[in-house]
Protein backbone atom coordinates (compact mmCIF):
# COMPACT_ATOMS: atom_id res chain seq x y z
CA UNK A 1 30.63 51.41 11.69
CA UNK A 2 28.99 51.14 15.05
CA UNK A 3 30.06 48.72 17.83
CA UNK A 4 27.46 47.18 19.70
CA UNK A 5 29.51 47.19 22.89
CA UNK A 6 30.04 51.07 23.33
CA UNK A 7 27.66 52.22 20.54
CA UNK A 8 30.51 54.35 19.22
CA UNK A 9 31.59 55.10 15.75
CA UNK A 10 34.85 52.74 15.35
CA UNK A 11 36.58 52.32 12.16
CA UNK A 12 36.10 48.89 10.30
CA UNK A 13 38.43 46.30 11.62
CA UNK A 14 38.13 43.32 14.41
CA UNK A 15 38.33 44.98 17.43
CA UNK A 16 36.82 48.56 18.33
CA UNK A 17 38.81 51.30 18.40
CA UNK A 18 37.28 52.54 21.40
CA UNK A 19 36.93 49.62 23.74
CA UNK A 20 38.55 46.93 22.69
CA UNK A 21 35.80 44.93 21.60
CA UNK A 22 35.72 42.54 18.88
CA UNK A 23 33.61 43.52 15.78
CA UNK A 24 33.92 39.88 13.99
CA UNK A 25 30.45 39.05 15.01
CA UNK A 26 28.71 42.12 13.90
CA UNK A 27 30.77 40.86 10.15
CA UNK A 28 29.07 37.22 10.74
CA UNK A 29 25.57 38.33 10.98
CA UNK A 30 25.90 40.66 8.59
CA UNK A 31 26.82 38.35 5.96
CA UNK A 32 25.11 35.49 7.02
CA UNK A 33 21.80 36.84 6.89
CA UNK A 34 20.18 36.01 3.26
CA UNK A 35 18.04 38.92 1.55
CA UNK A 36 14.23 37.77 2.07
CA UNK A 37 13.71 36.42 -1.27
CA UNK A 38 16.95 33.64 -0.75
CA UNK A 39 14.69 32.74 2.35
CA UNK A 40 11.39 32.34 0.63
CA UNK A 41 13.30 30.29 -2.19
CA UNK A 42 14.68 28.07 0.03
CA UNK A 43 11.47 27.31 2.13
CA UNK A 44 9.74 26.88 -1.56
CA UNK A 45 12.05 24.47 -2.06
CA UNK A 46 11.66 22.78 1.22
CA UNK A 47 8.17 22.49 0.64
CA UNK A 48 8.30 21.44 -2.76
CA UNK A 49 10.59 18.76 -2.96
CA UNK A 50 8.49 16.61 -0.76
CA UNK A 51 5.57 16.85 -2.83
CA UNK A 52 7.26 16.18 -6.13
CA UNK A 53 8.80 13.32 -4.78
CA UNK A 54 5.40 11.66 -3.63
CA UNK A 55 4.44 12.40 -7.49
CA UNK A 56 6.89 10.97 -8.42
CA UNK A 57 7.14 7.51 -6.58
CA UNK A 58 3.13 7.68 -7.64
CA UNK A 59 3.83 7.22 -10.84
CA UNK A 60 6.30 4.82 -10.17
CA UNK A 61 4.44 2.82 -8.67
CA UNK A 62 1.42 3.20 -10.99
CA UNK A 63 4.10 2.41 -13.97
CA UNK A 64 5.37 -1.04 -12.27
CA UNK A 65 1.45 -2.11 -11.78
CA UNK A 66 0.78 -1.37 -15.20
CA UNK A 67 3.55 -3.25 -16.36
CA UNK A 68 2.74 -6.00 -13.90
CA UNK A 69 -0.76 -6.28 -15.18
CA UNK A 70 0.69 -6.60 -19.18
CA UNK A 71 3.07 -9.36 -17.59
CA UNK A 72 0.02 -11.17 -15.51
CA UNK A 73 -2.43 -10.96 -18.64
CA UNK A 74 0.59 -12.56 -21.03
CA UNK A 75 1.03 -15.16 -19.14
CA UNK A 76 -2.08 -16.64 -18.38
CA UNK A 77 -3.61 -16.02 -21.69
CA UNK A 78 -0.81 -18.38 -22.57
CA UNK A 79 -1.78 -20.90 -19.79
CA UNK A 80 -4.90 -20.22 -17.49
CA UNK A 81 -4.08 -23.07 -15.58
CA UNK A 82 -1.36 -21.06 -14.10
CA UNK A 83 -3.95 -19.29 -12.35
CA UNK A 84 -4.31 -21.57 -9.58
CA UNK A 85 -0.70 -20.55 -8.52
CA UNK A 86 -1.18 -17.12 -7.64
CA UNK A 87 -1.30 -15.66 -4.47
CA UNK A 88 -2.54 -12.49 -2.60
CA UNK A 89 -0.16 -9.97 -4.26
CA UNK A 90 -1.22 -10.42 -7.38
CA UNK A 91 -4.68 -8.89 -6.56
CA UNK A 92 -4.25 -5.50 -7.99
CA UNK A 93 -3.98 -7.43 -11.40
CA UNK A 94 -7.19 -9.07 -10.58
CA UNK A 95 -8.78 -6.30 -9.88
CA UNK A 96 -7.41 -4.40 -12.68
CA UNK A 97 -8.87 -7.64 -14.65
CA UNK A 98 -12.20 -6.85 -12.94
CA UNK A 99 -12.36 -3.19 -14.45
CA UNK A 100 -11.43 -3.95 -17.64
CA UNK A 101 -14.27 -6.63 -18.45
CA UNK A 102 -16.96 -4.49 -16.62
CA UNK A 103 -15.77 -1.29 -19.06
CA UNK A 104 -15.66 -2.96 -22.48
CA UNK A 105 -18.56 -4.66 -21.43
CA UNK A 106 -20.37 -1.38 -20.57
CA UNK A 107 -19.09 0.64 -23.40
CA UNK A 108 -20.11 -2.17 -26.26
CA UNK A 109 -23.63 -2.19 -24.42
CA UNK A 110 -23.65 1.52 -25.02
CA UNK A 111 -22.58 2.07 -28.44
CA UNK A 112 -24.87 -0.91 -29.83
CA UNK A 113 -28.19 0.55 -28.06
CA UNK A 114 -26.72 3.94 -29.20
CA UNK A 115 -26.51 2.62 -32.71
CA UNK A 116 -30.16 0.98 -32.66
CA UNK A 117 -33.95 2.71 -32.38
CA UNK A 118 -33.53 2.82 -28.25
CA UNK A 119 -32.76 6.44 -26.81
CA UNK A 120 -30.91 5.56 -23.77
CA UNK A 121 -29.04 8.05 -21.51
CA UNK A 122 -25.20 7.64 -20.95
CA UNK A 123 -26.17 6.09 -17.00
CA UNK A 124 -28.34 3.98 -18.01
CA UNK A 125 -26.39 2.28 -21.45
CA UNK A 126 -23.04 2.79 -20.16
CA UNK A 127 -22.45 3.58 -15.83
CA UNK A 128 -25.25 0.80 -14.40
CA UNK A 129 -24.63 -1.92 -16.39
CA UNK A 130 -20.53 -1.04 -15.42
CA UNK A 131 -21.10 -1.26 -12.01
CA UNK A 132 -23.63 -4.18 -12.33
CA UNK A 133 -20.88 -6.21 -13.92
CA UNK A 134 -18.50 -5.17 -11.37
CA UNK A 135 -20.94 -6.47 -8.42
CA UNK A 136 -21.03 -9.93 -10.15
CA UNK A 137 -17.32 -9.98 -10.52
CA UNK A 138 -17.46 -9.02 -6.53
CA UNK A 139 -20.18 -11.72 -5.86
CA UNK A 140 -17.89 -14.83 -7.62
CA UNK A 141 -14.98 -13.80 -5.65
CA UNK A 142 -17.17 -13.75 -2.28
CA UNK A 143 -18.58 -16.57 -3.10
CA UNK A 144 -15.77 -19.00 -3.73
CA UNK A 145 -14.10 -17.27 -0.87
CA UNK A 146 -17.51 -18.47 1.54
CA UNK A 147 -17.30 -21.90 0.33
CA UNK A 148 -13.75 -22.27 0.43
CA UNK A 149 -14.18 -21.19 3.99
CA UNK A 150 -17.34 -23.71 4.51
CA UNK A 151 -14.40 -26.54 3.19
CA UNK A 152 -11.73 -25.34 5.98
CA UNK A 153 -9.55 -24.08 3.78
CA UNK A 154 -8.23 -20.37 4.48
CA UNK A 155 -7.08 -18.09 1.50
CA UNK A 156 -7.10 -14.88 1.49
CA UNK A 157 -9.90 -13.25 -0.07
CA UNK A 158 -7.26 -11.21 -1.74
CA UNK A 159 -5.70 -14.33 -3.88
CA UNK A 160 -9.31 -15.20 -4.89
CA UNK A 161 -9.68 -11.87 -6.09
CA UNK A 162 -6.43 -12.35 -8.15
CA UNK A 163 -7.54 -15.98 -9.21
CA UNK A 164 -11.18 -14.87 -9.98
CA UNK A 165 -9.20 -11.55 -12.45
CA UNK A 166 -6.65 -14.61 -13.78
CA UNK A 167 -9.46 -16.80 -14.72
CA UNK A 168 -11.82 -14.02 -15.75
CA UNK A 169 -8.32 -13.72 -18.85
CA UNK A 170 -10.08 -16.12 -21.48
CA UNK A 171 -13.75 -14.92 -21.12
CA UNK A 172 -12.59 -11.50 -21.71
CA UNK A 173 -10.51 -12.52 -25.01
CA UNK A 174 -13.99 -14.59 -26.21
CA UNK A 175 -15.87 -11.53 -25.35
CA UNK A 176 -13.93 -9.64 -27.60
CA UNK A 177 -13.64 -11.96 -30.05
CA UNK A 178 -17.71 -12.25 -30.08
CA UNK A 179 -18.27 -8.55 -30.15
CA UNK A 180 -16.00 -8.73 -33.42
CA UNK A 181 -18.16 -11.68 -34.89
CA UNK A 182 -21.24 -9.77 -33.86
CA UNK A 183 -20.00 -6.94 -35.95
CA UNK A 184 -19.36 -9.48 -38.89
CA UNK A 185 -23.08 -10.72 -38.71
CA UNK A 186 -22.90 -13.77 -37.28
CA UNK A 187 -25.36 -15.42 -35.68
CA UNK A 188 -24.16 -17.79 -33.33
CA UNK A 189 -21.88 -14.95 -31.88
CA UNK A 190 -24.87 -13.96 -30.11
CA UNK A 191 -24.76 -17.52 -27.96
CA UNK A 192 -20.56 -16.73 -27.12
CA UNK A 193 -21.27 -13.19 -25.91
CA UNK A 194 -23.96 -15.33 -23.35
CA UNK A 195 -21.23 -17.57 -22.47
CA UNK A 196 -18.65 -14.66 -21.52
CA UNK A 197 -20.80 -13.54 -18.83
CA UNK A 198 -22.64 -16.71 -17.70
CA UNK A 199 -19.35 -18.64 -17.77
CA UNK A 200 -17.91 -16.63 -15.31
CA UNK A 201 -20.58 -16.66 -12.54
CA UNK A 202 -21.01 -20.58 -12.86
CA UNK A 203 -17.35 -21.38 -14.34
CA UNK A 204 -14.73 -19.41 -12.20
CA UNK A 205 -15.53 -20.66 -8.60
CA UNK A 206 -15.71 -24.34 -10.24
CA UNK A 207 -12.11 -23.94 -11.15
CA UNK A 208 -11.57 -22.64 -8.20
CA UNK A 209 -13.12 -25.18 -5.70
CA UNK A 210 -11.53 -27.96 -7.88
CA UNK A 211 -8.15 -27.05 -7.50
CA UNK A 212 -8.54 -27.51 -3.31
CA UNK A 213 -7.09 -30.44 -2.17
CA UNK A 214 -8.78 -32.23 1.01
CA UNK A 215 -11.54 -29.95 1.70
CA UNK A 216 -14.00 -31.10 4.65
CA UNK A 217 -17.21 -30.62 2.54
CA UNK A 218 -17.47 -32.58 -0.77
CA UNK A 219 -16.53 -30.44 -3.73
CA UNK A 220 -20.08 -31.13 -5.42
CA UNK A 221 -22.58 -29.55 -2.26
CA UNK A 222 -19.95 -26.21 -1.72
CA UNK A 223 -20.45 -25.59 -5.94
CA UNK A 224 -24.58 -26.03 -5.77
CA UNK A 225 -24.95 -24.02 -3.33
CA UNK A 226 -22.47 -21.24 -4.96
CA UNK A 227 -24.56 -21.85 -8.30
CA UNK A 228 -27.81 -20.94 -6.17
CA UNK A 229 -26.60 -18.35 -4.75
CA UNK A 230 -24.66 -16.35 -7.40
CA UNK A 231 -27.96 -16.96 -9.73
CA UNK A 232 -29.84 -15.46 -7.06
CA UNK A 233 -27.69 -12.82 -6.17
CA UNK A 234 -26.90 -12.18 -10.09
CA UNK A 235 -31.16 -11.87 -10.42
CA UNK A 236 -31.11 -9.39 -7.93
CA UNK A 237 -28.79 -7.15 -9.08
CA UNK A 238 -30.19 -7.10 -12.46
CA UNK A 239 -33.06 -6.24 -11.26
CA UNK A 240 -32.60 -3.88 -8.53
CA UNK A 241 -34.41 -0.64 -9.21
CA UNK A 242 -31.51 1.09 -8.16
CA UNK A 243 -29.49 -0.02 -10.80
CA UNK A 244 -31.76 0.14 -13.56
CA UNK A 245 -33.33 -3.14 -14.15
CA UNK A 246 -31.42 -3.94 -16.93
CA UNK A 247 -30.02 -7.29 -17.52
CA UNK A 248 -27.70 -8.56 -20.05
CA UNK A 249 -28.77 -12.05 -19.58
């Protein structure tokens, strides 16, 4: 071997034959240098671990929400009075509420004009009336949250987007139930499917309002003018060009 002090040929040992110098280092480096592909497995690792772990807690946390939502919709399908005692984080389950109405709404508008004479395009039977649902979901949880405000009270607008998702609970189940009677035949399951989605616009921010105590505008004027303005709101978006015109009402 060579030693790096005199760059003579020594034999192996810790000190160099020819100048006394010691050769442990030389045995250090040697051996503590990993081959190329230990170094690129451990920076894969390094980089890897991270990014698993972020995958990981996503679908953690996606898992707990889910089974947050099963525990929210239980409960007040059991007792929707028990709406008016949630708070702010419960608004992921409201809005989860929000989705789920809007998309079986959507999807039984589809498949029935699907089923009938009309030729209708999957964005117009299915996407737009979706997202028109959705935007009346939005406008009773504005709403409510305006006229609370107008009564100086101060919620969040994220616990009357959880109370507005509790309460939206039983008109879902009726829808449901109504799209089953529909399939049946009968007739006046025609006049529940109305109330599902009328009920909601008029019926939610009436719960709502009631359940304030002391507010500094009486109860009656803050609901009339929510009524007038999520009818005219509702009108508009049903009959926005943009969104298709279409109107379940």
């Amino acid at each position: 071997m060579i030693c790096h002090s005199c760059h003579q040929e020594t034999l192996k040992g810790k000190f160099c034959s020819n100048c006394g110098a010691a050769l442990i280092q030389e045995e250090i480096t040697t051996e503590a240098i990993p081959s190329s592909t230990t170094t690129t497995s451990i920076q894969t690792i390094e980089t890897e671990t991270p990014q698993e772990n972020k995958s990981k807690e996503i679908l953690e946390s996606m898992k707990e929400e889910v089974f947050a939502f099963g525990r929210f919709f239980i409960q007040i399908l059991k007792n929707p009075s028990k709406a008016k005692n949630l708070n702010s984080k419960h608004w992921i389950s409201g809005l989860i509420m929000f989705i789920l109405f809007a998309l079986f709404n959507a999807l039984s508008n589809y498949l029935t004009l699907t089923n009938s004479f009309f030729r209708i395009s999957f964005m117009d039977g299915f996407l737009i009336p979706f997202i028109q649902l959705l935007a009346l979901f939005g406008v009773i949880a504005a709403l409510t949250f305006i006229g609370l405000k107008i009564g100086e009270k101060s919620p969040s607008f994220l616990e009357i987007l959880a109370k507005v998702g509790a309460y939206l609970i039983p008109f879902f189940v009726l829808f449901i139930i109504s799209i089953l009677l529909t399939l049946i035949g009968l007739n006046f399951a025609a006049s529940m499917l109305m109330l599902t989605l009328i009920g909601p616009l008029l019926l939610i921010p009436t719960f709502i309002i009631l359940e304030q105590p002391n507010l500094k505008l009486d109860r009656i004027y803050i609901l009339i003018g929510i009524y007038i303005l999520a009818l005219i709101i509702s009108s508009l978006i049903y009959q926005s060009p943009l969104l298709g015109g279409f109107s379940p009402f």
